[in-house]
PDB file of N, CA and C in Angstrom:
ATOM      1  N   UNK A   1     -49.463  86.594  58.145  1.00  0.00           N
ATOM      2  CA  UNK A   1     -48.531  87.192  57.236  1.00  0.00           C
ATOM      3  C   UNK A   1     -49.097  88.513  56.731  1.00  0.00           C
ATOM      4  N   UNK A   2     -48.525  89.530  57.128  1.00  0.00           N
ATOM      5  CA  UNK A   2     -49.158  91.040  56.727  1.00  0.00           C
ATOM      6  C   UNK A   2     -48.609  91.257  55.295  1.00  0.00           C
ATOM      7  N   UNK A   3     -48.785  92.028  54.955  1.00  0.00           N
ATOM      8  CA  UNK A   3     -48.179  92.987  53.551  1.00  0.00           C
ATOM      9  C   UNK A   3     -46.959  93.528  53.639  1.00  0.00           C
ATOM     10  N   UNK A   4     -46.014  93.387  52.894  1.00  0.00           N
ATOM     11  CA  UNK A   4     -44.638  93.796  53.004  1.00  0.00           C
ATOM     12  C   UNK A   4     -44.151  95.021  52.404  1.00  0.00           C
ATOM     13  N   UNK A   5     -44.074  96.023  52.921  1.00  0.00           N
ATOM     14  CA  UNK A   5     -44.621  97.472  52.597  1.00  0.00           C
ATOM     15  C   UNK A   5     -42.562  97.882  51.942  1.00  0.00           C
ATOM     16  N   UNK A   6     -42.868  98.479  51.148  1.00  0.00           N
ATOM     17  CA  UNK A   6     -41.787  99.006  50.293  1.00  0.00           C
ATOM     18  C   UNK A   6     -41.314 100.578  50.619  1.00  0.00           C
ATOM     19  N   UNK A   7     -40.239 101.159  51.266  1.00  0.00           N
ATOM     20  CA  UNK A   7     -40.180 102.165  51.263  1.00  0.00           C
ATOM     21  C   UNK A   7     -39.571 102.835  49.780  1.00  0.00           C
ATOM     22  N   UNK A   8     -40.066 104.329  50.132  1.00  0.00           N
ATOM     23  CA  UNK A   8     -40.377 105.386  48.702  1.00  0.00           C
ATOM     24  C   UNK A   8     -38.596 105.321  48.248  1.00  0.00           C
ATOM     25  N   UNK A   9     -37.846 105.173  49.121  1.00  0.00           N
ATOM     26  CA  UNK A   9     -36.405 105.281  49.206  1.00  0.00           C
ATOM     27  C   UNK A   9     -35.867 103.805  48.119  1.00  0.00           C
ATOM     28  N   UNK A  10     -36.574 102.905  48.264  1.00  0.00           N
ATOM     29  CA  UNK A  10     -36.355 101.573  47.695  1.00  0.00           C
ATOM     30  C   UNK A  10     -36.947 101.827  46.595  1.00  0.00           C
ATOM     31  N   UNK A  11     -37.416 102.411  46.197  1.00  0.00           N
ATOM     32  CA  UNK A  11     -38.850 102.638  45.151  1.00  0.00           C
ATOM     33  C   UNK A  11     -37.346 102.859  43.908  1.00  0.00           C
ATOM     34  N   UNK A  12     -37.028 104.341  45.060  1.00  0.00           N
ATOM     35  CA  UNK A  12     -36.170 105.340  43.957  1.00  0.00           C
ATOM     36  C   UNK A  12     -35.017 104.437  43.402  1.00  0.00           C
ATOM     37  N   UNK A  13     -34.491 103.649  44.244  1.00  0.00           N
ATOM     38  CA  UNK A  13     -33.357 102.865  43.679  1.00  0.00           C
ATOM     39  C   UNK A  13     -33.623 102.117  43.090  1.00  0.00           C
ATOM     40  N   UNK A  14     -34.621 101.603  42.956  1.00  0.00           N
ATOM     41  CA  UNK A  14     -35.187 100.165  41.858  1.00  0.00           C
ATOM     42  C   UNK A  14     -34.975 101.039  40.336  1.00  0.00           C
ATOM     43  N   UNK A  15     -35.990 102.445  40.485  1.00  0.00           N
ATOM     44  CA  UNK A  15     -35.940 102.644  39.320  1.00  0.00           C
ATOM     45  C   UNK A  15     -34.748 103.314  38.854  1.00  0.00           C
ATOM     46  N   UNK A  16     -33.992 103.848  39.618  1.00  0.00           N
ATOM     47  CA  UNK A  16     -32.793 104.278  39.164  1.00  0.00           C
ATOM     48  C   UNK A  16     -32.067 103.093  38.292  1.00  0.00           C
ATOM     49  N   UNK A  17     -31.824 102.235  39.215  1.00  0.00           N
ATOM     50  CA  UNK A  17     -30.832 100.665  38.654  1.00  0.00           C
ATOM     51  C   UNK A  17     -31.549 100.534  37.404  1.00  0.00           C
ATOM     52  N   UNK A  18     -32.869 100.497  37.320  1.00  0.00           N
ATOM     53  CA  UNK A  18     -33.135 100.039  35.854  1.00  0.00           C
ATOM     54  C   UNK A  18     -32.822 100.759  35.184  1.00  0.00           C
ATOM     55  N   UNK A  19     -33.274 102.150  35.237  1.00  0.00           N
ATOM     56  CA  UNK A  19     -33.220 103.076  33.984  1.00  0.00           C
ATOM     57  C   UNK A  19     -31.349 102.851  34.067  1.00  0.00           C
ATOM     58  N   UNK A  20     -30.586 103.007  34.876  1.00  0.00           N
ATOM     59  CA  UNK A  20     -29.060 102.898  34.495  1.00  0.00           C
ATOM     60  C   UNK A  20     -29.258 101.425  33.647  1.00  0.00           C
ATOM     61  N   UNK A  21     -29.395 100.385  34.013  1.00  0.00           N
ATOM     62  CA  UNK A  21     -29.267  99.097  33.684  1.00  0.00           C
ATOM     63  C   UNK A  21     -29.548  99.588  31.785  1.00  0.00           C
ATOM     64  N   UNK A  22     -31.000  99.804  31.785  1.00  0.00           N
ATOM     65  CA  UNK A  22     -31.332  99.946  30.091  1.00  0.00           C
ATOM     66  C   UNK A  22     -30.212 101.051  29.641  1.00  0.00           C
ATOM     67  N   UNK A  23     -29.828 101.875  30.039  1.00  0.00           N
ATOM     68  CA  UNK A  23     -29.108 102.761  29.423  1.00  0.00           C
ATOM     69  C   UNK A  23     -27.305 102.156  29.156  1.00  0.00           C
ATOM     70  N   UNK A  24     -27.380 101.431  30.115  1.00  0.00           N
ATOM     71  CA  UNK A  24     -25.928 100.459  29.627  1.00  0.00           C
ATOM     72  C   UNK A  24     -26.009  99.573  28.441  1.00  0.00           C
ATOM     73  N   UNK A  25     -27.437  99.406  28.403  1.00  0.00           N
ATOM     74  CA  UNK A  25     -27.546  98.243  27.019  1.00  0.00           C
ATOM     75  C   UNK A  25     -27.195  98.827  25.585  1.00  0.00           C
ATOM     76  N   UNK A  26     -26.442  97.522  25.096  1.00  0.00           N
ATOM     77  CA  UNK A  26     -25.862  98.103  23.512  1.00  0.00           C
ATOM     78  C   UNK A  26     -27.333  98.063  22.775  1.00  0.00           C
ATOM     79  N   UNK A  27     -27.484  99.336  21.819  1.00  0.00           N
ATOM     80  CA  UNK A  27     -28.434  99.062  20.698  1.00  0.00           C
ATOM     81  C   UNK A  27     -28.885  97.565  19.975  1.00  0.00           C
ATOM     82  N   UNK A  28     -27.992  97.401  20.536  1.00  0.00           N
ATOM     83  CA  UNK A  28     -28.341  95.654  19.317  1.00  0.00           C
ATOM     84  C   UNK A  28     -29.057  94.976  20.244  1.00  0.00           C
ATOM     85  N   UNK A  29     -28.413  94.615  21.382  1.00  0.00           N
ATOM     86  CA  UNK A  29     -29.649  94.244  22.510  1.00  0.00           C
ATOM     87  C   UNK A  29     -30.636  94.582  22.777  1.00  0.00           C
ATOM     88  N   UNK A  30     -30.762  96.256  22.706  1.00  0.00           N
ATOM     89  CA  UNK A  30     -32.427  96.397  22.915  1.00  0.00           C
ATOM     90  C   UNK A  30     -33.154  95.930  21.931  1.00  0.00           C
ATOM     91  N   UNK A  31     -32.440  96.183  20.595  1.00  0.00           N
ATOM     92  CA  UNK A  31     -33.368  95.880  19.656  1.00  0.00           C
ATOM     93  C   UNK A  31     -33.796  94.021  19.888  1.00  0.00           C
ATOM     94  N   UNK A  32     -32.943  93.782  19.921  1.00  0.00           N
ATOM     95  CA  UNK A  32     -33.271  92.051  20.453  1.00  0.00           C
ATOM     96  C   UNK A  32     -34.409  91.984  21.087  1.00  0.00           C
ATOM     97  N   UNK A  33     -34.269  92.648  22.300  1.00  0.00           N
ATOM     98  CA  UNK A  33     -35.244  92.624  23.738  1.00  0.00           C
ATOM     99  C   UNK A  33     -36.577  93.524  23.400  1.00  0.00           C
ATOM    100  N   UNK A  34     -36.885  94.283  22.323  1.00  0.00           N
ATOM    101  CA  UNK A  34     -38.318  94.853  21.775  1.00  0.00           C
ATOM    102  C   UNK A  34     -38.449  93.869  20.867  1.00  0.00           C
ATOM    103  N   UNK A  35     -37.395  92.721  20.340  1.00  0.00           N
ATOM    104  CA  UNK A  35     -38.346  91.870  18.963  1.00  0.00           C
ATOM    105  C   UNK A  35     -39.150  90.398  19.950  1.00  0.00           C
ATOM    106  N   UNK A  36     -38.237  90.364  20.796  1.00  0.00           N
ATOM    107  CA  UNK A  36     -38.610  89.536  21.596  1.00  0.00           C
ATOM    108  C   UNK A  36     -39.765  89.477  22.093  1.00  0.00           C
ATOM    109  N   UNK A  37     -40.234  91.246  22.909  1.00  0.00           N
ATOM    110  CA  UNK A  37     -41.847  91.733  23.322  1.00  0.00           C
ATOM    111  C   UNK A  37     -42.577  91.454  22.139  1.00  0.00           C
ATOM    112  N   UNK A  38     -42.087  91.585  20.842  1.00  0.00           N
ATOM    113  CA  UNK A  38     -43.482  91.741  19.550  1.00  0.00           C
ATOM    114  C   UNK A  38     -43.809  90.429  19.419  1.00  0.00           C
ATOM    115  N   UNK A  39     -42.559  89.519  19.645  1.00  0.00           N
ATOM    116  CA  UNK A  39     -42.924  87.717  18.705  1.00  0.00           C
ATOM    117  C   UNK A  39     -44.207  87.563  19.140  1.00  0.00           C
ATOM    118  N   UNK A  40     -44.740  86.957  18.777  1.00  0.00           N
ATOM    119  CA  UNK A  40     -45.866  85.799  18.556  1.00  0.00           C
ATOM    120  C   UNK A  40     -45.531  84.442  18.322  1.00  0.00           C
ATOM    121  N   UNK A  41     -45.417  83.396  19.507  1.00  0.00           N
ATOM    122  CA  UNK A  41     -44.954  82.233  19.422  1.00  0.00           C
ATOM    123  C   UNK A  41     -46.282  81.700  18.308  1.00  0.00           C
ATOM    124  N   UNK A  42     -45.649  80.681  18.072  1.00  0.00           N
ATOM    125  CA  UNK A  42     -46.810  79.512  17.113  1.00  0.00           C
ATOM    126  C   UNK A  42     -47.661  78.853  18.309  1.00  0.00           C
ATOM    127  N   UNK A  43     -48.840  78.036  17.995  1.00  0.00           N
ATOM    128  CA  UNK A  43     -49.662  77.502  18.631  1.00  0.00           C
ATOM    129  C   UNK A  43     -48.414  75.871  19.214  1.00  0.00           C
ATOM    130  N   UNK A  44     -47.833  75.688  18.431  1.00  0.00           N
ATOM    131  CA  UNK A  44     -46.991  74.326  18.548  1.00  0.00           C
ATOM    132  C   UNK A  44     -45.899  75.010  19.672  1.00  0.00           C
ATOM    133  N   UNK A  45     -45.196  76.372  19.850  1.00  0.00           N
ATOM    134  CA  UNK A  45     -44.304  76.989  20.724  1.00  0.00           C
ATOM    135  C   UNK A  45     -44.814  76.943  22.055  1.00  0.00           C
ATOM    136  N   UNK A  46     -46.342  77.791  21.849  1.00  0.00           N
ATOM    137  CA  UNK A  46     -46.966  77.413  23.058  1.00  0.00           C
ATOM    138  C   UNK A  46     -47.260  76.216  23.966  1.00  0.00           C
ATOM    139  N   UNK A  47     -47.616  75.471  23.225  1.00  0.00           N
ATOM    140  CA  UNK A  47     -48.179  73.972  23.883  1.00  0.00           C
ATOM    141  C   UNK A  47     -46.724  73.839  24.472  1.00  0.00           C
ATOM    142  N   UNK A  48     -45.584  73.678  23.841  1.00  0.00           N
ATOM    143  CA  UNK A  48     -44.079  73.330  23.981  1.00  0.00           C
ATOM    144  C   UNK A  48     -43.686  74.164  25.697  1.00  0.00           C
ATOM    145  N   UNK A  49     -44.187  75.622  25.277  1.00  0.00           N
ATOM    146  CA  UNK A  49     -44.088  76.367  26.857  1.00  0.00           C
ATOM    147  C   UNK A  49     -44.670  76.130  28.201  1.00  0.00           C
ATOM    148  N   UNK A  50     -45.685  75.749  27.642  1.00  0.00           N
ATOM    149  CA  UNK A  50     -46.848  75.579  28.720  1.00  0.00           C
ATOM    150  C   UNK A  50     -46.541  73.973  29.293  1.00  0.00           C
ATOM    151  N   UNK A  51     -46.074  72.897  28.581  1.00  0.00           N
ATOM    152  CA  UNK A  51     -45.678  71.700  28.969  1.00  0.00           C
ATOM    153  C   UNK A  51     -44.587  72.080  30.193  1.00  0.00           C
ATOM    154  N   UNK A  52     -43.420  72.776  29.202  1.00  0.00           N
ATOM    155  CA  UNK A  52     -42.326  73.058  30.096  1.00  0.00           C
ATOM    156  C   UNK A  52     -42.370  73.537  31.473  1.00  0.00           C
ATOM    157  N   UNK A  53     -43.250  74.138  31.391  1.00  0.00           N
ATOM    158  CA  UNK A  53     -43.795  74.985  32.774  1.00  0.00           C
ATOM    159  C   UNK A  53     -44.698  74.229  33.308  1.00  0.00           C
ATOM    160  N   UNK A  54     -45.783  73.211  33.231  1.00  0.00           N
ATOM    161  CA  UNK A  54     -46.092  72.319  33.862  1.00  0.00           C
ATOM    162  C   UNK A  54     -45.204  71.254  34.584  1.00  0.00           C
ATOM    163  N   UNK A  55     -44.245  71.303  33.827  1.00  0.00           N
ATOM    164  CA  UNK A  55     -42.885  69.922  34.311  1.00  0.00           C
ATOM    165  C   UNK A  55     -42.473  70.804  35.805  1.00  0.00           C
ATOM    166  N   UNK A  56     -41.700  71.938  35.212  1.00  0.00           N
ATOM    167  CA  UNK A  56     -40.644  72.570  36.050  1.00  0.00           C
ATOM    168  C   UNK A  56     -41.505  72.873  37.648  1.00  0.00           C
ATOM    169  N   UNK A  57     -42.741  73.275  37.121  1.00  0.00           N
ATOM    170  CA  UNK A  57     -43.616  73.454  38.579  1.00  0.00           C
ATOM    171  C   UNK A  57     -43.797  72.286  39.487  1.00  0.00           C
ATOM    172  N   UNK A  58     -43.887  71.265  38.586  1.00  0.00           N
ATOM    173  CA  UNK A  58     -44.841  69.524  39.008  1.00  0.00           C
ATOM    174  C   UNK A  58     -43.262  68.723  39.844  1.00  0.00           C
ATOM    175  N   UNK A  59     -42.372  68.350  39.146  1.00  0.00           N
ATOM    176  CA  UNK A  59     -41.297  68.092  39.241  1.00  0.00           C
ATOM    177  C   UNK A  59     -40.501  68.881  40.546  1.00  0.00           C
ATOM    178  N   UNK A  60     -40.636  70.135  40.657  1.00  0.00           N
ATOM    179  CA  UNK A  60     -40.202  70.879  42.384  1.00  0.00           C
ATOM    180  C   UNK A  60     -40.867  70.331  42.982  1.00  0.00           C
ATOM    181  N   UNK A  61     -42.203  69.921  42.912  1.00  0.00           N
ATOM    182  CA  UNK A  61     -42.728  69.539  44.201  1.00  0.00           C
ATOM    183  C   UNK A  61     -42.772  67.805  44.428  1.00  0.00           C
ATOM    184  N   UNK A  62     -42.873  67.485  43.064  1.00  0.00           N
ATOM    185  CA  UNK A  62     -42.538  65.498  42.896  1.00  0.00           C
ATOM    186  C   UNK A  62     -41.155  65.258  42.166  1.00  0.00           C
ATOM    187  N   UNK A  63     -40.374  64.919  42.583  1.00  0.00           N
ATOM    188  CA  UNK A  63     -39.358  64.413  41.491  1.00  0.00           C
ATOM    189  C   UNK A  63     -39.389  63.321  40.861  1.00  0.00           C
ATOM    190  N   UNK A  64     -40.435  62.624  41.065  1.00  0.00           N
ATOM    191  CA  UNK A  64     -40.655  61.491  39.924  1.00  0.00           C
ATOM    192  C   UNK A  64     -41.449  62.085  38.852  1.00  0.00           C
ATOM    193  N   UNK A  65     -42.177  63.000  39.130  1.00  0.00           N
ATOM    194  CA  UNK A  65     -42.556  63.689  37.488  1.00  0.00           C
ATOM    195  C   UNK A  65     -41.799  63.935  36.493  1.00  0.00           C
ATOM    196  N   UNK A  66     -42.174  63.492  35.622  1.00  0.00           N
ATOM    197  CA  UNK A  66     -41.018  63.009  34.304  1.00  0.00           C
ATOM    198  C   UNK A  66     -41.762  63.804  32.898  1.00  0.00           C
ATOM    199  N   UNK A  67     -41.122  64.393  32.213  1.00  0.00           N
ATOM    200  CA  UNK A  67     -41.211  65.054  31.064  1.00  0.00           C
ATOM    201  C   UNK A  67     -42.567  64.406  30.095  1.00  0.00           C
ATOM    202  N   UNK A  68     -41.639  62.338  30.433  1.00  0.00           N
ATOM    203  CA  UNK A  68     -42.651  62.052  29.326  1.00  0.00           C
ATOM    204  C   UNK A  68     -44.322  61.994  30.390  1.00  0.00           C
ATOM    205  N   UNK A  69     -44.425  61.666  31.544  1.00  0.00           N
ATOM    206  CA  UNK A  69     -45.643  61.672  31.664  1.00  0.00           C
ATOM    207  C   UNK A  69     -46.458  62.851  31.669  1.00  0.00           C
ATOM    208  N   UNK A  70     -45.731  64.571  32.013  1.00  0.00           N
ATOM    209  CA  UNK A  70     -46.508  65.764  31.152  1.00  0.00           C
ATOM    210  C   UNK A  70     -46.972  65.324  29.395  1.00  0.00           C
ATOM    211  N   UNK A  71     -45.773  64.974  29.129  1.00  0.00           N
ATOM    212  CA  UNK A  71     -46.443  64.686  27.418  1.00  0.00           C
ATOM    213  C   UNK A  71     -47.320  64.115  27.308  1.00  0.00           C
ATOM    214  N   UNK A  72     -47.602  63.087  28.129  1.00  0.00           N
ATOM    215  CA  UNK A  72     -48.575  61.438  28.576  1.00  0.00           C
ATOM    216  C   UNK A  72     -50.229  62.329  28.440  1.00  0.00           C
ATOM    217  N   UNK A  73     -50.062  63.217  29.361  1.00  0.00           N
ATOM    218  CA  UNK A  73     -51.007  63.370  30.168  1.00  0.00           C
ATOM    219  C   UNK A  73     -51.668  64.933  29.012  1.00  0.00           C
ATOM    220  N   UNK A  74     -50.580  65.574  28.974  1.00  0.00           N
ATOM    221  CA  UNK A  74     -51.302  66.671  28.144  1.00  0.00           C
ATOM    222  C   UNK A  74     -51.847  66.062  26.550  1.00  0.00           C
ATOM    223  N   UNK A  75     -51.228  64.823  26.077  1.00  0.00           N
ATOM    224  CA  UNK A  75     -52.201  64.057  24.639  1.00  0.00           C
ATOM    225  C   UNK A  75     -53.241  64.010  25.279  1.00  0.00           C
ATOM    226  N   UNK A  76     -53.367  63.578  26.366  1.00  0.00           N
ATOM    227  CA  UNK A  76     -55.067  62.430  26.813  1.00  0.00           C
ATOM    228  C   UNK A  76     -55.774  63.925  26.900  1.00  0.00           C
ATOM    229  N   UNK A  77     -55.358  64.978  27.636  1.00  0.00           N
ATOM    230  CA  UNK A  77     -56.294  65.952  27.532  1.00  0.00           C
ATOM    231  C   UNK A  77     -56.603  66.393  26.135  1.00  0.00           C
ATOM    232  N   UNK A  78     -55.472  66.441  24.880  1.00  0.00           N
ATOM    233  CA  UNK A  78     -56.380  67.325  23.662  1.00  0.00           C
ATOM    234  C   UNK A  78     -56.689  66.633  22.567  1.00  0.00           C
ATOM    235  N   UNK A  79     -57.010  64.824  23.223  1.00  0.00           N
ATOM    236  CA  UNK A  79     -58.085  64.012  22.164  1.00  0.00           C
ATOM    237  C   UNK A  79     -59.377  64.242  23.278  1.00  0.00           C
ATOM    238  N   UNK A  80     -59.471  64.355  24.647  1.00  0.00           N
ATOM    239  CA  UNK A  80     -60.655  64.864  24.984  1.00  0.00           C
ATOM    240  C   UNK A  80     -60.851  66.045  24.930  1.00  0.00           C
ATOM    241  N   UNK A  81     -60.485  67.033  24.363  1.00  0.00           N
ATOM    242  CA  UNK A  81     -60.612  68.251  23.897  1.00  0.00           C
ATOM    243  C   UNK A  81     -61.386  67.942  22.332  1.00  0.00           C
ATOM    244  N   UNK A  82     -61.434  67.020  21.601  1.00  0.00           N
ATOM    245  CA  UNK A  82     -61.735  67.164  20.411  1.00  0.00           C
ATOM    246  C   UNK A  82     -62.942  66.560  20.643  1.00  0.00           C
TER     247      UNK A  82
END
């Protein structure tokens, strides 16, 4: 599998579409979409993200992976964390 090389021509249209794309956005949305870049989730948001994203990854590849055994499994890791 080599490297999948991008021409300069594709380059230009990517950034064109975006910069059009942001420039269609209403003010209220951007402002949304810069408070969004600043948040700072809580330590409790995180754990919550990082579960979620353990499921959604684990679960494509097993479908018997089940929500509660991420929960199962990430307790047992952070009483052996303590």
């Amino acid at each position: 599998m080599g490297t999948k090389l991008i021409s300069l021509d594709k380059i230009a249209w990517y950034c064109l579409r975006d910069s059009l794309i942001y420039s269609l956005m209403t003010d209220a949305l951007k402002k949304l979409i810069e408070a969004a870049r600043a948040a700072k989730p809580t330590p409790e948001q995180r754990e919550q993200q990082r579960r979620s994203f353990v499921y959604g990854n684990t679960h494509f590849e097993n479908e018997l992976i089940t929500r509660e055994m991420i929960d199962r499994e990430a307790e047992k890791l952070a009483k052996d964390e303590k």
